[in-house]
C-alpha atoms as a PDB file:
ATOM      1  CA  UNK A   1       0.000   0.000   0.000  1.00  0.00           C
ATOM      2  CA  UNK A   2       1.308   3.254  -0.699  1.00  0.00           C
ATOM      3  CA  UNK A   3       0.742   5.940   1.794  1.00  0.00           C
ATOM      4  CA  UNK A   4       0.764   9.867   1.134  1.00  0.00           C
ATOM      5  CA  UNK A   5       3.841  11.548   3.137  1.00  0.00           C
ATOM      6  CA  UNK A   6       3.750  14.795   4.007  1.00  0.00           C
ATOM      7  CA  UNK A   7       7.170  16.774   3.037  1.00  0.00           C
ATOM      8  CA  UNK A   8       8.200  19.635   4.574  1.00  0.00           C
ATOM      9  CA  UNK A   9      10.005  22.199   3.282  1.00  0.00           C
ATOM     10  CA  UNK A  10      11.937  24.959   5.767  1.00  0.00           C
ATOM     11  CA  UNK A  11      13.379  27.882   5.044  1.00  0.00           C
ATOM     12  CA  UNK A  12      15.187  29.403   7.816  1.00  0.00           C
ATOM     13  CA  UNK A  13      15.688  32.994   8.112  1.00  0.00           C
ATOM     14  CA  UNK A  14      18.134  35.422   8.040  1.00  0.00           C
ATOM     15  CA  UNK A  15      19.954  38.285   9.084  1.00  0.00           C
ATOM     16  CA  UNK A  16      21.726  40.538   7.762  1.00  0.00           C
ATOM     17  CA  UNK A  17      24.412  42.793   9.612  1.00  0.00           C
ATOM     18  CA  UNK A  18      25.809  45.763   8.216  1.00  0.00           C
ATOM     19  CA  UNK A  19      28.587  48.022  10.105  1.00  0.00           C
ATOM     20  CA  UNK A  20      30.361  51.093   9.641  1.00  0.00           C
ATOM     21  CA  UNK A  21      33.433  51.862  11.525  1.00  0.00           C
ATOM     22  CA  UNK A  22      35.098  55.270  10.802  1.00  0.00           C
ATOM     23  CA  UNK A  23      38.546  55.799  11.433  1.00  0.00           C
ATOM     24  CA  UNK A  24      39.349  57.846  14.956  1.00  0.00           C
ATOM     25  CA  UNK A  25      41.646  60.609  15.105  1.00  0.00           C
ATOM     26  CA  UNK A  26      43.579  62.171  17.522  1.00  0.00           C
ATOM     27  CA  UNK A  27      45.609  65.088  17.120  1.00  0.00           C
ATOM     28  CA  UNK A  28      47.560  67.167  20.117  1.00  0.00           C
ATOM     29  CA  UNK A  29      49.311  70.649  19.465  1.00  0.00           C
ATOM     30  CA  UNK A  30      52.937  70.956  20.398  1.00  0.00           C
ATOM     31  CA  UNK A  31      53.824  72.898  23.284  1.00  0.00           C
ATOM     32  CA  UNK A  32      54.608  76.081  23.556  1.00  0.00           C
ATOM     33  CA  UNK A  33      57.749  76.425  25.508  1.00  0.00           C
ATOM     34  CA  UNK A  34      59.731  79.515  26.173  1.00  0.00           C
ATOM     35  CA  UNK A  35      63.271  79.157  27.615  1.00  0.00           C
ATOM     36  CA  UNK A  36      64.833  82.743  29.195  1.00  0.00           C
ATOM     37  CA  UNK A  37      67.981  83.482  30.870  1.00  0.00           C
ATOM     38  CA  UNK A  38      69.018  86.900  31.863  1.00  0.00           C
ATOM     39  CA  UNK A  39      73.233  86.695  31.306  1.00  0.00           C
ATOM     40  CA  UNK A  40      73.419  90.556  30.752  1.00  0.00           C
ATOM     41  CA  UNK A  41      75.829  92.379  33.041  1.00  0.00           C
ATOM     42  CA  UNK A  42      76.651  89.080  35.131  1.00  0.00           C
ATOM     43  CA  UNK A  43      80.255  89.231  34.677  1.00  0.00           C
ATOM     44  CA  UNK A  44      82.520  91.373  36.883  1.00  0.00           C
ATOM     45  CA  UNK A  45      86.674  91.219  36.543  1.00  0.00           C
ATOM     46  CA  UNK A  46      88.521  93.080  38.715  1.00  0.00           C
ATOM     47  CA  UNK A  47      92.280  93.627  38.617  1.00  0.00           C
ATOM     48  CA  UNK A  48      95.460  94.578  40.303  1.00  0.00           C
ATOM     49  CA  UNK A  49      98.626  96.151  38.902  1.00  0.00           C
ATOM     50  CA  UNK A  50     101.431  94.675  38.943  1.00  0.00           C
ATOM     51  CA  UNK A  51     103.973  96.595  41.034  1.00  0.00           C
ATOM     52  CA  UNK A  52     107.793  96.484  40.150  1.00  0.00           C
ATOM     53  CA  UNK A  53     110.361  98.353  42.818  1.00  0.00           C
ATOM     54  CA  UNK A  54     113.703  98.620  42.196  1.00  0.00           C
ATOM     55  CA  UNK A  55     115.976 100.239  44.435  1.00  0.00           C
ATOM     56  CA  UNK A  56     119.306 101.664  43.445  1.00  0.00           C
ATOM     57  CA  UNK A  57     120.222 103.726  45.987  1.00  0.00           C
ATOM     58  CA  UNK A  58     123.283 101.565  46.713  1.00  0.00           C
ATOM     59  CA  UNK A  59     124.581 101.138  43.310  1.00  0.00           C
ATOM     60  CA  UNK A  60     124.584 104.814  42.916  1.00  0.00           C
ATOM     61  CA  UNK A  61     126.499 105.305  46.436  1.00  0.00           C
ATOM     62  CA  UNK A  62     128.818 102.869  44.726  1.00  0.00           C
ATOM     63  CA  UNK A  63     129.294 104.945  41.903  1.00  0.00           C
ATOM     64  CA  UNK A  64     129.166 108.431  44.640  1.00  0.00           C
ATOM     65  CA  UNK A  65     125.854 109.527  42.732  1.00  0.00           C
ATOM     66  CA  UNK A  66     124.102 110.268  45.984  1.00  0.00           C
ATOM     67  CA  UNK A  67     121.202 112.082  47.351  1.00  0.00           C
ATOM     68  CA  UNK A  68     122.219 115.351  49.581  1.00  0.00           C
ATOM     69  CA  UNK A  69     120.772 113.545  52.665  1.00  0.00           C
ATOM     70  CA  UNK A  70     122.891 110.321  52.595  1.00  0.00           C
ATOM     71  CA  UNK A  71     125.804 112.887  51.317  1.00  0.00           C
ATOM     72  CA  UNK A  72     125.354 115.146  54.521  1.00  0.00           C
ATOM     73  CA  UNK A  73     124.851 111.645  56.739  1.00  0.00           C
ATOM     74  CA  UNK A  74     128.520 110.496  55.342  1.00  0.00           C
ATOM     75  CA  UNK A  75     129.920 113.881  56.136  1.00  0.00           C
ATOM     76  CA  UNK A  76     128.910 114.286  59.234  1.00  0.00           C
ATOM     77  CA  UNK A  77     130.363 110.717  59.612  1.00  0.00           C
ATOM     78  CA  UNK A  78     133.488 111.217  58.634  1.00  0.00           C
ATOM     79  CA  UNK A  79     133.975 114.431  60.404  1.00  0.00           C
ATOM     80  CA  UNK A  80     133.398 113.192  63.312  1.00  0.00           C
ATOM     81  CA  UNK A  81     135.463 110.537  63.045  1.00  0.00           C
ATOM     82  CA  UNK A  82     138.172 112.700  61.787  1.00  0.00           C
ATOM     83  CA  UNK A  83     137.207 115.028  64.800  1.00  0.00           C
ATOM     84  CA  UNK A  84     138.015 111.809  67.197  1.00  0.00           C
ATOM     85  CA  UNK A  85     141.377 110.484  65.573  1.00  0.00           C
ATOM     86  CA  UNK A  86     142.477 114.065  65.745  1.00  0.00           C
ATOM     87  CA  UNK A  87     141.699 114.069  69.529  1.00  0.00           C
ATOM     88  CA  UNK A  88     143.440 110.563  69.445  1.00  0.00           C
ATOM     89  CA  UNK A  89     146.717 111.711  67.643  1.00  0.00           C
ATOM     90  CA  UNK A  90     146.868 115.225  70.032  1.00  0.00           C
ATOM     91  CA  UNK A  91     146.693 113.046  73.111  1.00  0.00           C
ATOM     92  CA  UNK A  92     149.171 110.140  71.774  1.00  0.00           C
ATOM     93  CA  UNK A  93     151.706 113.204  70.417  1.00  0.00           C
ATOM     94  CA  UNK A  94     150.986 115.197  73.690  1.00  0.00           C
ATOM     95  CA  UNK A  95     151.991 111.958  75.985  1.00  0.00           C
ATOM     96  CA  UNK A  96     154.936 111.688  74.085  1.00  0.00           C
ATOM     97  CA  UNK A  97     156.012 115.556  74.716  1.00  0.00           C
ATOM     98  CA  UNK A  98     155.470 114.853  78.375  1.00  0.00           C
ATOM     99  CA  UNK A  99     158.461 112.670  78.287  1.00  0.00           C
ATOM    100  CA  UNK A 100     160.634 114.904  76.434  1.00  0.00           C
ATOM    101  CA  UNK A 101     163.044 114.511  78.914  1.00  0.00           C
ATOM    102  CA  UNK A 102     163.680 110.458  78.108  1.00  0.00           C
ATOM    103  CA  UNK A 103     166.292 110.304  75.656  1.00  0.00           C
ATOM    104  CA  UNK A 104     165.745 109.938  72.346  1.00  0.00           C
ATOM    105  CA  UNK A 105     163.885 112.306  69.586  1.00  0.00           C
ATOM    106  CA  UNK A 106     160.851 112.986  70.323  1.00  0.00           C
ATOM    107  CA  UNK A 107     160.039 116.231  68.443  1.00  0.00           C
ATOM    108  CA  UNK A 108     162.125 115.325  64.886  1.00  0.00           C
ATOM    109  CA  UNK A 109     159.874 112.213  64.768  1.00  0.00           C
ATOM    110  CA  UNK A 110     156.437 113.864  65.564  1.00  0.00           C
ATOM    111  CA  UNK A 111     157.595 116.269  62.961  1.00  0.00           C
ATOM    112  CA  UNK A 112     158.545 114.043  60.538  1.00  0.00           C
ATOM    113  CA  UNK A 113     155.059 112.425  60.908  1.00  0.00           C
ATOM    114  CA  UNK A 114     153.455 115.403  60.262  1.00  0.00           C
ATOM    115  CA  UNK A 115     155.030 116.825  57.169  1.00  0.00           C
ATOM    116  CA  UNK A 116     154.563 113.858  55.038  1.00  0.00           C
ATOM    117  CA  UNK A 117     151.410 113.769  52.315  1.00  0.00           C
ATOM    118  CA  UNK A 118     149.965 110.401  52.341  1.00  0.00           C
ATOM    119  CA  UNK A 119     150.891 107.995  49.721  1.00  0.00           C
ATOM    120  CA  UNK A 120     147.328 107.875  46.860  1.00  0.00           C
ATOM    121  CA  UNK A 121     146.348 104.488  46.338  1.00  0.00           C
ATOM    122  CA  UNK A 122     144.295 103.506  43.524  1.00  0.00           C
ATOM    123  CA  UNK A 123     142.289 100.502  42.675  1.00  0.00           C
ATOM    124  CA  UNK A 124     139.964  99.519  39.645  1.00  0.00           C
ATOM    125  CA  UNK A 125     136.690  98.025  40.192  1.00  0.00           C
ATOM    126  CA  UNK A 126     133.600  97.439  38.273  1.00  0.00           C
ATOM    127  CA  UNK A 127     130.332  99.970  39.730  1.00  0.00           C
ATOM    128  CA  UNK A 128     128.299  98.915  40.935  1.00  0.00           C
ATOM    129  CA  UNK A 129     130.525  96.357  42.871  1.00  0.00           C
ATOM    130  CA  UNK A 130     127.864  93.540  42.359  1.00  0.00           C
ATOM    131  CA  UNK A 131     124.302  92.795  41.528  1.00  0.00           C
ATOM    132  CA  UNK A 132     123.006  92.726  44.657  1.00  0.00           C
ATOM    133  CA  UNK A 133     123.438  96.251  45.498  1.00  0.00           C
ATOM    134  CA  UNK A 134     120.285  96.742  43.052  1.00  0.00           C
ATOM    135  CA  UNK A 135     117.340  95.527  44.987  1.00  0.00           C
ATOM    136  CA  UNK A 136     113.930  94.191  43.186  1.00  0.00           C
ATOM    137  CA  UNK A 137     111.174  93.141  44.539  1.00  0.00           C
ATOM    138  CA  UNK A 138     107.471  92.681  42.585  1.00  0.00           C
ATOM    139  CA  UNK A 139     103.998  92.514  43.782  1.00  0.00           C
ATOM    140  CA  UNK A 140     102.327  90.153  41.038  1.00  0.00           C
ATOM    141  CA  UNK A 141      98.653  91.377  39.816  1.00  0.00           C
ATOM    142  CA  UNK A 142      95.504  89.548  40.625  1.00  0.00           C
ATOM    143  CA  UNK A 143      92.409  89.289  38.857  1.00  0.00           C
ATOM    144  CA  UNK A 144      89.381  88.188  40.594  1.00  0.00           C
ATOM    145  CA  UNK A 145      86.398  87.057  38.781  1.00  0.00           C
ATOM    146  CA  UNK A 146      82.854  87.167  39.348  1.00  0.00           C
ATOM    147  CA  UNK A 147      79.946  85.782  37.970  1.00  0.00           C
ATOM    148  CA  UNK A 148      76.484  85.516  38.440  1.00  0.00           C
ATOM    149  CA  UNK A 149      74.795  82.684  37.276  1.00  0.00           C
ATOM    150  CA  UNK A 150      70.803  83.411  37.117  1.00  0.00           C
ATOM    151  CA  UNK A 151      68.264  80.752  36.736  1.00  0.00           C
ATOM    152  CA  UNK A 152      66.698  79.786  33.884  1.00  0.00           C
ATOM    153  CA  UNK A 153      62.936  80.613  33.386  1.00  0.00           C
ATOM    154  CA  UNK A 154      61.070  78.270  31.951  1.00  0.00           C
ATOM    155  CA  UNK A 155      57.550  78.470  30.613  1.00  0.00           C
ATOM    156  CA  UNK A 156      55.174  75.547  29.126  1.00  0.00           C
ATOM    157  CA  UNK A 157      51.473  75.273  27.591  1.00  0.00           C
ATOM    158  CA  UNK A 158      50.730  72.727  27.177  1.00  0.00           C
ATOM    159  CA  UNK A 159      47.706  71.910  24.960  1.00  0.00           C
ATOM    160  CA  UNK A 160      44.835  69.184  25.222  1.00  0.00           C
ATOM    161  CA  UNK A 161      44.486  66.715  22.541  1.00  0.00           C
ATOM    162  CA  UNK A 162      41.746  66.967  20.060  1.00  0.00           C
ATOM    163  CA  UNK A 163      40.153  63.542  19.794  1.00  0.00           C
ATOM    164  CA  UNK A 164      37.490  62.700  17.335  1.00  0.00           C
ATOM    165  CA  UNK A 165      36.022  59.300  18.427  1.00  0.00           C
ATOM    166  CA  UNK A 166      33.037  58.824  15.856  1.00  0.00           C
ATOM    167  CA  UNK A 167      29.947  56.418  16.888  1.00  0.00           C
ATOM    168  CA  UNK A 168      30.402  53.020  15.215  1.00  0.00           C
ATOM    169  CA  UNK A 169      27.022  51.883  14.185  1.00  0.00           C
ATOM    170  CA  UNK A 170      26.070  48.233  13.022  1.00  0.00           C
ATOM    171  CA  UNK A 171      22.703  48.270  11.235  1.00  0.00           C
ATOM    172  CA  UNK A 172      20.896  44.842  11.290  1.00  0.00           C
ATOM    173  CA  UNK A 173      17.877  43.888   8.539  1.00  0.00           C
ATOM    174  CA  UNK A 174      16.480  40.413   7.940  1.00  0.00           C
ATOM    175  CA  UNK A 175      17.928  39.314   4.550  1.00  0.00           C
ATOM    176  CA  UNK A 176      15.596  36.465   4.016  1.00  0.00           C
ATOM    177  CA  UNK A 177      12.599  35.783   5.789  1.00  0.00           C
ATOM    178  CA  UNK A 178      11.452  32.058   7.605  1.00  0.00           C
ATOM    179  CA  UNK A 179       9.317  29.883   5.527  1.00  0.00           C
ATOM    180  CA  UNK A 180       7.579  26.659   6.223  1.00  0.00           C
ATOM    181  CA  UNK A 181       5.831  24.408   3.295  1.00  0.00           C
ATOM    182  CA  UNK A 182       4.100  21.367   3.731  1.00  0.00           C
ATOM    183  CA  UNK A 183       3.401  19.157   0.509  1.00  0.00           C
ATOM    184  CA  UNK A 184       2.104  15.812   0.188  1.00  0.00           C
ATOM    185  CA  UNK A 185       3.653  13.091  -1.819  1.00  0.00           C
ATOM    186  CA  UNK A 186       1.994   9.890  -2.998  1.00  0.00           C
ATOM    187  CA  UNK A 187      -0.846   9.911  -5.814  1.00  0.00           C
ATOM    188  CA  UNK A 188      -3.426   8.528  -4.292  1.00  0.00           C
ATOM    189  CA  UNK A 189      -5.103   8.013  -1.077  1.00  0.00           C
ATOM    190  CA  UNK A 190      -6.984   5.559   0.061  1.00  0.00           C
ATOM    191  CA  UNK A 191     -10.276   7.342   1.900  1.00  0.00           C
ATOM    192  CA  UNK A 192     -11.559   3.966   2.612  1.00  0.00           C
ATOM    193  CA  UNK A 193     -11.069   2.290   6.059  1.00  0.00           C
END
């Protein structure tokens, strides 16, 4: 016997999706910076001459080129030493005429003593007699330095970032819709029982 069947046919449905993503951007500015020193008029030098002193004074007196102080200082001296071996040489010669009575010849040899010149004597000799009758002597300069050193000044902006975050969207649609069928196969059918 051949029975009907009953076919069924399904569709199923479906859904479509559709999305849009745009791109994001983000941007941010440089900064701004400003850098500033003040190095005007920080700098200061000071300095010392050097001082040189030379003293010739006794190379000159070596050479008798002297000033009319030390001049009237060696002449008063030598007079009074001359002033003292005079006073010397009257004593000694009056001692001796105390004992003129003591044999011997006292007054042709304080005569003879007397009217004699004294003998020159020369010598040769470099002036002045050496180098360290020229005295030197030196103060060295100096040079002090002084700076200031100022802080820096430093600014910043800073700036925000920009961002530009667009809305993604996803749009959603039903691409095929659900379906049922029912059929029946078989020719016939039997209706009686």
């Amino acid at each position: 016997m051949d029975l009907p069947k009953i076919q069924i046919s399904q569709t199923n449905a479906k859904i479509g999706m559709q999305s849009h993503k745009p791109q994001m951007s983000i941007q941010q500015r440089s900064a701004d910076m400003k850098i500033h020193q003040d190095l005007h008029n920080n700098l200061s030098m000071q300095t010392t001459d050097a001082e040189i002193h030379i003293d010739q004074s006794a190379a000159f007196a070596d050479a008798d080129v002297k000033n009319i102080l030390r001049r009237n200082e060696e002449f008063a001296d030598k007079a009074n030493q001359n002033v003292m071996e005079y006073v010397a040489k009257v004593a000694r010669d009056g001692e001796q005429m105390k004992r003129i009575e003591n044999p011997g010849e006292v007054i042709p040899r304080l005569a003879e003593g007397r009217g004699l010149q004294p003998e020159r004597q020369f010598d040769l000799r470099n002036i002045p007699t050496g180098m360290d009758k020229v005295r030197i002597s030196h103060v060295p300069a100096e040079l002090s330095i002084h700076f200031d050193w100022p802080a820096v000044e430093i600014d910043v902006q800073k700036h925000q970032p920009v961002s530009d975050i667009p809305r993604w969207e996803i749009n959603t649609y039903l691409a095929q819709k659900n379906q049922i069928q029912f059929s029946v196969a078989g020719s016939s059918i039997n209706r009686q029982l």
